[in-house]
C-alpha atoms as a PDB file:
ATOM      1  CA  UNK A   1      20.789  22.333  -7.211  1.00  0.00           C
ATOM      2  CA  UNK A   2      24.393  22.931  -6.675  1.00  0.00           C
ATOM      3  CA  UNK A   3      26.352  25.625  -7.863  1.00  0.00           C
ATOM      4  CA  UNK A   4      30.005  26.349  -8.980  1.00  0.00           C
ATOM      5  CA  UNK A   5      31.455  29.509  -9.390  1.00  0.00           C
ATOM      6  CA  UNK A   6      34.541  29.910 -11.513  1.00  0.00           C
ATOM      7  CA  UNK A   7      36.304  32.519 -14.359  1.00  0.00           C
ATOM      8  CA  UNK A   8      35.689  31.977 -18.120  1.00  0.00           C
ATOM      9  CA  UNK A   9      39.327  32.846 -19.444  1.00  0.00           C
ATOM     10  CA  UNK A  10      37.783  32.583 -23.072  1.00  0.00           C
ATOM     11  CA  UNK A  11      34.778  34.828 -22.588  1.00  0.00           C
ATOM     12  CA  UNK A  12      36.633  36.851 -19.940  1.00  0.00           C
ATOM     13  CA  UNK A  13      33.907  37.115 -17.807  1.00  0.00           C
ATOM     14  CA  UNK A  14      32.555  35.111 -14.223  1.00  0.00           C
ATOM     15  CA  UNK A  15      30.476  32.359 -14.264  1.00  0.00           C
ATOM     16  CA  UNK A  16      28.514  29.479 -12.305  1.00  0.00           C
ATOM     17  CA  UNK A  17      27.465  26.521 -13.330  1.00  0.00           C
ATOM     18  CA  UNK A  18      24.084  25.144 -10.767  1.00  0.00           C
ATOM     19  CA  UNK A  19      23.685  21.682 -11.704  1.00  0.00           C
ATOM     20  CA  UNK A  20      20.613  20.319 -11.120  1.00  0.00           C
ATOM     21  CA  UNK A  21      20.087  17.312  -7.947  1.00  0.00           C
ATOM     22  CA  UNK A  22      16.733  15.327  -7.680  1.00  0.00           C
ATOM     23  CA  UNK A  23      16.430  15.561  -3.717  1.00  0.00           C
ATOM     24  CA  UNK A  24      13.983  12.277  -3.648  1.00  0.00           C
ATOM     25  CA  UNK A  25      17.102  10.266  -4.793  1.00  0.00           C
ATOM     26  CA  UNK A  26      18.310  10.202  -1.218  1.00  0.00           C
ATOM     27  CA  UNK A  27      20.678  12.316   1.093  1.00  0.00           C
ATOM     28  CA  UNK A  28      21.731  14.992  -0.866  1.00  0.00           C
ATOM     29  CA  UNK A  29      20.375  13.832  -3.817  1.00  0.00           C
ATOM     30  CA  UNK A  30      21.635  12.840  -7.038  1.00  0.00           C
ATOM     31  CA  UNK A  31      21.960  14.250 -10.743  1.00  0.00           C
ATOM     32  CA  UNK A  32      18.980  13.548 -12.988  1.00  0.00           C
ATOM     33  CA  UNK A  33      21.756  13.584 -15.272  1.00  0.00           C
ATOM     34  CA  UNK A  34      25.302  14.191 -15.562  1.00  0.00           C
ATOM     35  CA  UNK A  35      25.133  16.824 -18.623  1.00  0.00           C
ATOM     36  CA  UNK A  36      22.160  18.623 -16.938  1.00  0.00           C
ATOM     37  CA  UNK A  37      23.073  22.683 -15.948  1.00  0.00           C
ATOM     38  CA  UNK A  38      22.371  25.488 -15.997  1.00  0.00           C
ATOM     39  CA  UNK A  39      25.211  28.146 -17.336  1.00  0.00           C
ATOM     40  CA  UNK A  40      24.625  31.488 -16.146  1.00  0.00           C
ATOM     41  CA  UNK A  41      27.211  34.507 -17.105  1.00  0.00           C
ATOM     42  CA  UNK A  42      28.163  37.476 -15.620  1.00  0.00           C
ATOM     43  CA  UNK A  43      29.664  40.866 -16.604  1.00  0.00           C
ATOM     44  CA  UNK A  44      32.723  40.897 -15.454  1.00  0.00           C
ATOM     45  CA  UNK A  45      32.793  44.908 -14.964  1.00  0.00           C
ATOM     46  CA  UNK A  46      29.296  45.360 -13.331  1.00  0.00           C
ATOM     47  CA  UNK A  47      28.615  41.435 -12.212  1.00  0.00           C
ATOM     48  CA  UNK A  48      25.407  42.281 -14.305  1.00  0.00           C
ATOM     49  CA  UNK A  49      23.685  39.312 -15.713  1.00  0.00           C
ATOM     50  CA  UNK A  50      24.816  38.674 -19.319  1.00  0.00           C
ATOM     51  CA  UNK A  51      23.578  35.543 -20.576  1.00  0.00           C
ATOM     52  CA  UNK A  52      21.903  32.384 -19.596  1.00  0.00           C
ATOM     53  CA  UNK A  53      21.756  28.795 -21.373  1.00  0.00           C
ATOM     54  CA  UNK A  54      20.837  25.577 -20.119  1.00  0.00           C
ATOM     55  CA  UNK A  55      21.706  21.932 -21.475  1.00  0.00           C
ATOM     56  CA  UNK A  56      19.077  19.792 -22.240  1.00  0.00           C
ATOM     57  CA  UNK A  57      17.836  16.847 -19.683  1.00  0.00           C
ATOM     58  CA  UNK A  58      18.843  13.585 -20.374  1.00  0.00           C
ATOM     59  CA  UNK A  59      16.454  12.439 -17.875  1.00  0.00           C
ATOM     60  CA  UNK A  60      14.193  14.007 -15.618  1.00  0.00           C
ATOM     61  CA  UNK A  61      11.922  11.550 -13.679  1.00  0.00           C
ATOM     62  CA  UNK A  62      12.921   9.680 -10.128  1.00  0.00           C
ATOM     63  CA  UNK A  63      15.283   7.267 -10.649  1.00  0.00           C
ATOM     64  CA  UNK A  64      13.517   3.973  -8.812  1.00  0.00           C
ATOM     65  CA  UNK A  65      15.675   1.191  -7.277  1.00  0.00           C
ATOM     66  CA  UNK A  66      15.896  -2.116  -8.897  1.00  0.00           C
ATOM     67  CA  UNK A  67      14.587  -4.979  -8.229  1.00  0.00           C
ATOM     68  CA  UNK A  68      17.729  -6.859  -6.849  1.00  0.00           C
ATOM     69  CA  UNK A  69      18.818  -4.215  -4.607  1.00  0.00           C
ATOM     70  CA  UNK A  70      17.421  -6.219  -1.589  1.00  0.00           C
ATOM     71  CA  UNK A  71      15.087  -3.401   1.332  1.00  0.00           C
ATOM     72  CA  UNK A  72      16.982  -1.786   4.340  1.00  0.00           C
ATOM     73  CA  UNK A  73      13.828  -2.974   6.302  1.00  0.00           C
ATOM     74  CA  UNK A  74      11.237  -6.041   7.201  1.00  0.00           C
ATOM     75  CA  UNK A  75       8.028  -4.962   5.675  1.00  0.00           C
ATOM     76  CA  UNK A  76       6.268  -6.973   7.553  1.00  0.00           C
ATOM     77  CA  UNK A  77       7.557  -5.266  10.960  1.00  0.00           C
ATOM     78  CA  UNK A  78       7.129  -2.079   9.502  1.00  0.00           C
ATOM     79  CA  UNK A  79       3.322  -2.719   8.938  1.00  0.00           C
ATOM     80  CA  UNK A  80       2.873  -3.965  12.569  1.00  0.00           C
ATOM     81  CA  UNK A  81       4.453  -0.786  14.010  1.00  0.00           C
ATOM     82  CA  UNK A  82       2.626   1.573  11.968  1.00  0.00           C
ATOM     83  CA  UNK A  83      -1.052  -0.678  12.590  1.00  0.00           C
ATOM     84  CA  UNK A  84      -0.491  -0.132  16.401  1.00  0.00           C
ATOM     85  CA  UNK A  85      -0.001   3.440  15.631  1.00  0.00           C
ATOM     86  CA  UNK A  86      -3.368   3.550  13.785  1.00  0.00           C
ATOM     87  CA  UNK A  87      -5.047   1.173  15.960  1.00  0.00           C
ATOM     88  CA  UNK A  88      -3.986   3.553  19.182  1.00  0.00           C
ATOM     89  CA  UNK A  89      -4.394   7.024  17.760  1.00  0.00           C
ATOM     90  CA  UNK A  90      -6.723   6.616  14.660  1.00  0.00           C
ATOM     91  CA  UNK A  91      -5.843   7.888  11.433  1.00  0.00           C
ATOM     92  CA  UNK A  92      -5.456  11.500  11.411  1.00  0.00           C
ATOM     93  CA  UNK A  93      -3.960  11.010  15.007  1.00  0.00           C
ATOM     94  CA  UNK A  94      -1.161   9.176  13.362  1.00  0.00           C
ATOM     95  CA  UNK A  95       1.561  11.547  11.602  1.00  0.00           C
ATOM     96  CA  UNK A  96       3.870  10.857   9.124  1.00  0.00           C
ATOM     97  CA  UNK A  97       6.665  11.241  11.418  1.00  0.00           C
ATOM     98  CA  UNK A  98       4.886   9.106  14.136  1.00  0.00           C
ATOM     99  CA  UNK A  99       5.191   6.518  11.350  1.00  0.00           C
ATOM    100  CA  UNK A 100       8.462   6.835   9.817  1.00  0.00           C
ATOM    101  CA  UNK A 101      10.103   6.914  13.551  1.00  0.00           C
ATOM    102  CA  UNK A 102       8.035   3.822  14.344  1.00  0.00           C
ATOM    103  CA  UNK A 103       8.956   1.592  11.131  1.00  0.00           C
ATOM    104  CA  UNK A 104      12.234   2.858  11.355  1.00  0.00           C
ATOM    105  CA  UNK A 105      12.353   4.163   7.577  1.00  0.00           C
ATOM    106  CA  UNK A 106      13.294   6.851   5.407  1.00  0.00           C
ATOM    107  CA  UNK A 107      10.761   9.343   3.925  1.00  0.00           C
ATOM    108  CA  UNK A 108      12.177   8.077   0.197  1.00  0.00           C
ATOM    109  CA  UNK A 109      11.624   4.417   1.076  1.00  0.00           C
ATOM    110  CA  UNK A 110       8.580   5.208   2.826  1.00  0.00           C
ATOM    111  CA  UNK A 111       7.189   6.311  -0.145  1.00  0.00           C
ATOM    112  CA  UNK A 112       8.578   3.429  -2.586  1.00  0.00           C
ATOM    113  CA  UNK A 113       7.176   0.938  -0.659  1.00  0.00           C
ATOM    114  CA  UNK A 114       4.223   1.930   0.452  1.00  0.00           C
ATOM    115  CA  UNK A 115       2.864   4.450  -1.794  1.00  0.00           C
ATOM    116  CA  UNK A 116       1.021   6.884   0.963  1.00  0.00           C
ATOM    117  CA  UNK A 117      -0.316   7.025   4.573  1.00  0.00           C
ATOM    118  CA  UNK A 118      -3.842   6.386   3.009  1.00  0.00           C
ATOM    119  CA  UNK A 119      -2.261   3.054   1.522  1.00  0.00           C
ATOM    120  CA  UNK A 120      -0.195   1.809   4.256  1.00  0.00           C
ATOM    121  CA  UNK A 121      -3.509   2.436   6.369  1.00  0.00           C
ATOM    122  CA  UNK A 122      -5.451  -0.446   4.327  1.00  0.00           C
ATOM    123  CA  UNK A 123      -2.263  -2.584   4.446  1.00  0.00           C
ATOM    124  CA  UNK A 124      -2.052  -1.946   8.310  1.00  0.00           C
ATOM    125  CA  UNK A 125      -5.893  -2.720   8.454  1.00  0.00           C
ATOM    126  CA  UNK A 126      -6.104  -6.133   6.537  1.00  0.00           C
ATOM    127  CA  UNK A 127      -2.972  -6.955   8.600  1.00  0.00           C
ATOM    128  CA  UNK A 128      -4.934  -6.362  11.706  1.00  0.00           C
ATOM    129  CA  UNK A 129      -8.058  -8.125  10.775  1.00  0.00           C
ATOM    130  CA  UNK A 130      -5.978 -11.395   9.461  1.00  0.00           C
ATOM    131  CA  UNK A 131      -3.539 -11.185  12.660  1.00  0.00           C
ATOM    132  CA  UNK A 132      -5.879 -10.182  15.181  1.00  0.00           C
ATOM    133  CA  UNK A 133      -9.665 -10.716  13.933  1.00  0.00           C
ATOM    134  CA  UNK A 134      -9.372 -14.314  12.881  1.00  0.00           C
ATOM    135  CA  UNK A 135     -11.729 -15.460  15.742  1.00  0.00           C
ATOM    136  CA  UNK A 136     -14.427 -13.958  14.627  1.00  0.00           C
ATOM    137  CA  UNK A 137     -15.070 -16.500  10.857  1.00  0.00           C
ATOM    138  CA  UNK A 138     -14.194 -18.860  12.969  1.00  0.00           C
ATOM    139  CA  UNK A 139     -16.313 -18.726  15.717  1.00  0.00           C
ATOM    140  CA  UNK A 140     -19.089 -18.246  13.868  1.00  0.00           C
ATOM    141  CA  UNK A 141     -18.261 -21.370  11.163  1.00  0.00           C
ATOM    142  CA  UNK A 142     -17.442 -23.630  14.061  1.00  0.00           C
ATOM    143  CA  UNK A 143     -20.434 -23.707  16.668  1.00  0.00           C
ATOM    144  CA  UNK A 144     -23.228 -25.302  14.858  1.00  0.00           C
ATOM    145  CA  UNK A 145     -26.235 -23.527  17.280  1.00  0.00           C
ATOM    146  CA  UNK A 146     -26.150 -19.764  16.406  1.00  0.00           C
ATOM    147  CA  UNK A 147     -26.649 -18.612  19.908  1.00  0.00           C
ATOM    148  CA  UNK A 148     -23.761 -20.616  21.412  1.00  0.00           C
ATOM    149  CA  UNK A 149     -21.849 -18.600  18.442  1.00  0.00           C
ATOM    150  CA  UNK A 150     -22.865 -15.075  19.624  1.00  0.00           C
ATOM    151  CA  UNK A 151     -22.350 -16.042  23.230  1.00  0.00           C
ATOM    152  CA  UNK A 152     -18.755 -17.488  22.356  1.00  0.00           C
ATOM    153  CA  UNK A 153     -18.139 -14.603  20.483  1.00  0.00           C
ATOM    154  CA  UNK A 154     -18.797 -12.142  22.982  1.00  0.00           C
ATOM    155  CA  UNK A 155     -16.449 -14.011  25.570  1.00  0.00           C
ATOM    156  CA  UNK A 156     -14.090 -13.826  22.863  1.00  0.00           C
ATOM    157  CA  UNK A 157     -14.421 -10.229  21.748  1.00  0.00           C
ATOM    158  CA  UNK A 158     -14.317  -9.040  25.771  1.00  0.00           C
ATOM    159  CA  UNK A 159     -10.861 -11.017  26.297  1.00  0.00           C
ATOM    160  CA  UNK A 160      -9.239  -9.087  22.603  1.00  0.00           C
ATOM    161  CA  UNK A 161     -10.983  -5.661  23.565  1.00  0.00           C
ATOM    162  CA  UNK A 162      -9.412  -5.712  26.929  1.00  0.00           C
ATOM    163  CA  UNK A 163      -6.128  -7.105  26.456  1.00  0.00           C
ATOM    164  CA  UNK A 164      -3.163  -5.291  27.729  1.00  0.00           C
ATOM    165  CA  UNK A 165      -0.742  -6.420  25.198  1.00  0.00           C
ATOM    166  CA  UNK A 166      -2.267  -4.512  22.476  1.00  0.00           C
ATOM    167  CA  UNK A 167      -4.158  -0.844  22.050  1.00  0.00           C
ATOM    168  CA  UNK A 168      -7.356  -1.351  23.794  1.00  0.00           C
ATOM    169  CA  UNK A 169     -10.723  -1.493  21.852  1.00  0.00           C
ATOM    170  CA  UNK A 170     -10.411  -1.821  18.258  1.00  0.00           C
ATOM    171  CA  UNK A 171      -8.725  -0.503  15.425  1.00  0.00           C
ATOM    172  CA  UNK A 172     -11.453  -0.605  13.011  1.00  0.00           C
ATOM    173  CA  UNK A 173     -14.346  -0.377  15.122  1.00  0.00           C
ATOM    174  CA  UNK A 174     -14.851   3.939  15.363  1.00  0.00           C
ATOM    175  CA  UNK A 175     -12.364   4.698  12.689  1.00  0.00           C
ATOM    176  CA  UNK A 176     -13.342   6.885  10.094  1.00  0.00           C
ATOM    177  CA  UNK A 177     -16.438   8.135  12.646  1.00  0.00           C
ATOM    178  CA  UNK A 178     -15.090  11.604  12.866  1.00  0.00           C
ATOM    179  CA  UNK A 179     -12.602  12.325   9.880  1.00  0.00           C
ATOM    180  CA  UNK A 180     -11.845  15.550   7.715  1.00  0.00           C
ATOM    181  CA  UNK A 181     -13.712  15.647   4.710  1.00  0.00           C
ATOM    182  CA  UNK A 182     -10.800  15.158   2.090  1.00  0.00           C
ATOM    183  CA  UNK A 183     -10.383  12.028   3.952  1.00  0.00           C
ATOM    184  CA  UNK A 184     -13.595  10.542   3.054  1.00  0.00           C
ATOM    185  CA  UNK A 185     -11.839   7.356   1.269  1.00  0.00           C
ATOM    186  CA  UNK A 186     -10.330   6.522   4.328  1.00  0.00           C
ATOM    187  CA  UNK A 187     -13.746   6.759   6.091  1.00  0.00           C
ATOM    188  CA  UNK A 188     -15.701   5.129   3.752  1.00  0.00           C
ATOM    189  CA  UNK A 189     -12.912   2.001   3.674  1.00  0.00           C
ATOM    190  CA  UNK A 190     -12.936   1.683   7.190  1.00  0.00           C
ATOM    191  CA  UNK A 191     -17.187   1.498   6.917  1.00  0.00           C
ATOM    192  CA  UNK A 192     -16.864  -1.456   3.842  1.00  0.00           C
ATOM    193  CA  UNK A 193     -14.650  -3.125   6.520  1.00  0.00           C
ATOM    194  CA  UNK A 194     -17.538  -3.484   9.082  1.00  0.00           C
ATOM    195  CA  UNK A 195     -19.580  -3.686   6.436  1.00  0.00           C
ATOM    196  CA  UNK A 196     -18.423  -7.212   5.655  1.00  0.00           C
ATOM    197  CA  UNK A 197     -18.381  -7.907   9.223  1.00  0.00           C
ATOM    198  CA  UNK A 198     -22.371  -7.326   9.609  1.00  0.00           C
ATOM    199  CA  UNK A 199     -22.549  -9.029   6.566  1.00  0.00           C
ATOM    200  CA  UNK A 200     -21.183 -12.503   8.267  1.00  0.00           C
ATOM    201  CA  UNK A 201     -23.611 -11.815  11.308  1.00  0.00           C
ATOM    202  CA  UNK A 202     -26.317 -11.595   9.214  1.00  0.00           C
ATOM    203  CA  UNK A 203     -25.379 -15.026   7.522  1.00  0.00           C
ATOM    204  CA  UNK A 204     -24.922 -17.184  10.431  1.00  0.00           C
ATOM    205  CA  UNK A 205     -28.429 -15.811  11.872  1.00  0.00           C
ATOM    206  CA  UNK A 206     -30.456 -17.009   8.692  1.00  0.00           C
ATOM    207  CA  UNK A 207     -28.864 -20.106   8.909  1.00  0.00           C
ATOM    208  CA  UNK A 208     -29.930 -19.626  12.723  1.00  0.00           C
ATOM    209  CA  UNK A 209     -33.281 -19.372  11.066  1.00  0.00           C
ATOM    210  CA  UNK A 210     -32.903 -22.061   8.765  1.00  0.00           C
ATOM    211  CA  UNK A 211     -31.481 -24.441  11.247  1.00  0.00           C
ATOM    212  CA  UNK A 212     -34.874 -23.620  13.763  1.00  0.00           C
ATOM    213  CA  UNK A 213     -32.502 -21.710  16.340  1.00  0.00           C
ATOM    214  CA  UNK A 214     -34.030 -18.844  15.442  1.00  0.00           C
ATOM    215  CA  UNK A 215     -38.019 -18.376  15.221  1.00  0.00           C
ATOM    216  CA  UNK A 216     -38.893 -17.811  11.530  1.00  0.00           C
ATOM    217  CA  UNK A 217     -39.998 -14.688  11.774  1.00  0.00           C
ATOM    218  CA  UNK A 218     -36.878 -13.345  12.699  1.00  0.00           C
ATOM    219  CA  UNK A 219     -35.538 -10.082  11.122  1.00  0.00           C
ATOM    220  CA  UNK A 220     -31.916 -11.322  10.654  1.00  0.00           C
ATOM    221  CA  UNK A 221     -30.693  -7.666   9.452  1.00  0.00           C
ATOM    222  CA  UNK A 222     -32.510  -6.153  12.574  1.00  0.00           C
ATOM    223  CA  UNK A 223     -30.598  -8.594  15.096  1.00  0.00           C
ATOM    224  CA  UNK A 224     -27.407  -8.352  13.262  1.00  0.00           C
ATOM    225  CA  UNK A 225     -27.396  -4.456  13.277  1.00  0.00           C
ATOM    226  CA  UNK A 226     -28.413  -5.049  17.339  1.00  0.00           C
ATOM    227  CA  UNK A 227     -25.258  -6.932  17.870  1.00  0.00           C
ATOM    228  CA  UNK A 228     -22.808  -4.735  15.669  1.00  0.00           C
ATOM    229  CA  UNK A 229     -23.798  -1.687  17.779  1.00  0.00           C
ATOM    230  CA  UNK A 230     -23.508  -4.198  20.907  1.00  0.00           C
ATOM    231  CA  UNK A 231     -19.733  -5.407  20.011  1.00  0.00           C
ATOM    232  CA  UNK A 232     -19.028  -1.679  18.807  1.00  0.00           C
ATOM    233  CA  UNK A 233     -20.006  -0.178  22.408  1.00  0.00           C
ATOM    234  CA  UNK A 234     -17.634  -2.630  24.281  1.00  0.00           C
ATOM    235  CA  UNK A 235     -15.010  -1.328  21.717  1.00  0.00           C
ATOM    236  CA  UNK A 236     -15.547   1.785  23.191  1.00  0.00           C
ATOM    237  CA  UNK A 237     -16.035   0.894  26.919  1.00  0.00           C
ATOM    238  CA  UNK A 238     -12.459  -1.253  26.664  1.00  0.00           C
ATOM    239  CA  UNK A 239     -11.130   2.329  24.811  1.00  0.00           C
ATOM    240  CA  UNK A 240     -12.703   4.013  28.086  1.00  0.00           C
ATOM    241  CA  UNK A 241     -10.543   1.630  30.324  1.00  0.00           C
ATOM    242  CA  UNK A 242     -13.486  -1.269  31.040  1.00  0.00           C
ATOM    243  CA  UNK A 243     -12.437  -4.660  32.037  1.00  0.00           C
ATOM    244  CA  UNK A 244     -12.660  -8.151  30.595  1.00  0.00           C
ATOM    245  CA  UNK A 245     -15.298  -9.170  33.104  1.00  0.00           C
ATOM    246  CA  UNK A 246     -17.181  -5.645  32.495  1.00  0.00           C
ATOM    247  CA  UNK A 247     -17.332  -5.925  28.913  1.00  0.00           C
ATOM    248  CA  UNK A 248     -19.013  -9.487  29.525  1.00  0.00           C
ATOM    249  CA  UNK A 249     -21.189  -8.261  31.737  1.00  0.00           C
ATOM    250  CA  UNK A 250     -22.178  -6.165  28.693  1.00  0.00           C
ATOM    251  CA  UNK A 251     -22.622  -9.129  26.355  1.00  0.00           C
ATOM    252  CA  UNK A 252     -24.608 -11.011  28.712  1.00  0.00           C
ATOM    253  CA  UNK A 253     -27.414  -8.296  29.058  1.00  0.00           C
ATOM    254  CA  UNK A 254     -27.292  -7.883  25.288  1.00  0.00           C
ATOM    255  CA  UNK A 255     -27.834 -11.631  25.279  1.00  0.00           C
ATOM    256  CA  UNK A 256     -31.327 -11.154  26.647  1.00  0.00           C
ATOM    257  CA  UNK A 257     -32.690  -9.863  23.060  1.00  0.00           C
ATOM    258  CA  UNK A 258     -32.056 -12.951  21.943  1.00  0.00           C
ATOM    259  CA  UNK A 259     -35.460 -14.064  20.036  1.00  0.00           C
ATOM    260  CA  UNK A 260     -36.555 -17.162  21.803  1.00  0.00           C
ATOM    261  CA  UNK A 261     -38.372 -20.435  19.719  1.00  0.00           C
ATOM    262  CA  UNK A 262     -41.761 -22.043  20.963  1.00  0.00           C
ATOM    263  CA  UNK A 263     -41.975 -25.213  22.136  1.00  0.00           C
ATOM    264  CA  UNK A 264     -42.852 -26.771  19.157  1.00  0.00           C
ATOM    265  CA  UNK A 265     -39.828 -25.255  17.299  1.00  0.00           C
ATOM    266  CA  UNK A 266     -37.754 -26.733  19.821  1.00  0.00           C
ATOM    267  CA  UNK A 267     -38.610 -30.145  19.574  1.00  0.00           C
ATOM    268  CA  UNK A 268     -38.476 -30.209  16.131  1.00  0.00           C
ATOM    269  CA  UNK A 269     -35.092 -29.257  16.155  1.00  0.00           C
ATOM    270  CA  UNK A 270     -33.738 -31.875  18.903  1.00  0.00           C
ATOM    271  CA  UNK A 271     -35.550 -34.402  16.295  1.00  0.00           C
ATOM    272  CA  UNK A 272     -33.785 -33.403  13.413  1.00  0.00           C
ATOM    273  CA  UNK A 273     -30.333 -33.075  15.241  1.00  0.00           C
ATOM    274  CA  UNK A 274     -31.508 -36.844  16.611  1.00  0.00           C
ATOM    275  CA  UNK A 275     -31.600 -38.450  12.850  1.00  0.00           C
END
C-alpha cells in the first residue's frame, strides 16, 4: 500500500489516498489495479477521522507472467544446485534461503516455477536418480548371472558413495528417516523411492531363481531386504567419511549370504547355457 497525502479544496478538508500494491508482483510491487484505493478523510479542524470509501477492485489475484516472457534462469541448473543442497543437508537441513542463494533466484520466481520446497524436492530427487542412479537398471538388466549383478553392483555403488565430486553417501538413501511430522509426504515419497528400488532387487533375484542361480527355495523378498539394508549401511559409512576400498570391503562380506546351488543345480544350468 502506498499512500498520498494532499488537501481537498472542494470538501475543504485533508485527505490521503493509500493505493493498494500486490507485493508478490516483484520489487515494490505493482497495482492490482489502477482504480483500486482507498479514500480516507480527515477533519480539517481536529484531523479527526471523517469519512472513509474505497473503489471497487478491478482485479485482485497475482498477476502471472506470460508465456513468452522467456525465465531469468536455467531450470535445469537451478535443480542441480538445489539437489546437492538436499542431497548434503537433507530436507529440513535445506532452507529456503539456502536454496534461493544457491539457484540464484528470486522468492517470486521461486515460487512460479517451482511451486514449493516440498515440490522442487521431488524434482531435485528424480533428477538425482536419472543423473546419478542410472547404474543401478542397468547393472542389473545387463549381467545375465544374478550374482555377478550384485557383485558388480556393489563395486559400483562403493565408487558413487565415495566419490569426492559429489555429497558423499546418498541423497535418497536416509532421507525422510527422521523428519517432523507435518512433513510426512516428504517422508513417505522418499520411502516409495526405495521402495521401487527393492522392488527391482527383488525381480532380478527370481529371475536368479528362475534362471537356477539361485536355489529354488530361495526367499527372494528376504535376500532383497538383506541387500537394501547392506547398500543403505555403506550409504551411511561413505556419509561417516569411509573409503571406496572400505565400503567394498563391506560388500564383499555381505557377499557371503549369498545362497549357494547344489551340484546338481549347477550342472543343469551350464547345460542349458550350453544349448
Amino acid at each position: 500500500m502506498r499512500v498520498k497525502f494532499y488537501f481537498c479544496e472542494r470538501r475543504k478538508q485533508w485527505a490521503f489516498i493509500a493505493r493498494i500494491f500486490n507485493p508478490n508482483n516483484g520489487p515494490g510491487g505493482r497495482f492490482v489495479d489502477s482504480r483500486t484505493f482507498v479514500v480516507i478523510l480527515l477533519s480539517k479542524e481536529t484531523g479527526d477521522l471523517k469519512q472513509i470509501f474505497m473503489s471497487k477492485a478491478k482485479q485482485t489475484s497475482v498477476v502471472k507472467r506470460g508465456r513468452g516472457r522467456p525465465r531469468a534462469f536455467d531450470r535445469h541448473t537451478a535443480i542441480q544446485q538445489a539437489m546437492k543442497l538436499f542431497w548434503d543437508r537433507g530436507y529440513e537441513g535445506t532452507t529456503f534461503d539456502d536454496l534461493i542463494g544457491a539457484m540464484r533466484i528470486s522468492p517470486s520466481s521461486f515460487y512460479h516455477e517451482f511451486g514449493s520446497k516440498e515440490l522442487l524436492y521431488r524434482e531435485a530427487v528424480d533428477y538425482y536418480v536419472k543423473a546419478y542412479l542410472s547404474f543401478f537398471p542397468r547393472i542389473l538388466s545387463t549381467h545375465w548371472d544374478t550374482r555377478v549383478a550384485f557383485e558388480a553392483l556393489i563395486e559400483e555403488a562403493a565408487a558413487f558413495l565415495a566419490n569426492d565430486a559429489s555429497p558423499a553417501g546418498c541423497m535418497v538413501s536416509l532421507a525422510g528417516t527422521q523428519i517432523s511430522p507435518h512433513l510426512r509426504s516428504v517422508a513417505d515419497f522418499a520411502k516409495g523411492v526405495r521402495k521401487a528400488w527393492n522392488e527391482a532387487l527383488v525381480n532380478r533375484l527370481k529371475q536368479g531363481v528362475s534362471d537356477g542361480v539361485l536355489p529354488p527355495e530361495t526367499n527372494v523378498k528376504e535376500l532383497a531386504a538383506y541387500f537394501g539394508a547392506v547398500f543403505r549401511g555403506m550409504a551411511a559409512q561413505a556419509r561417516d567419511g569411509a573409503s571406496r576400498k572400505q565400503l567394498l570391503a563391506i560388500g564383499r562380506v555381505a557377499m557371503r549370504a549369498w545362497p549357494t546351488t547344489s551340484n546338481k543345480s549347477q550342472e543343469q544350468r551350464v547345460h542349458s547355457q550350453s544349448q
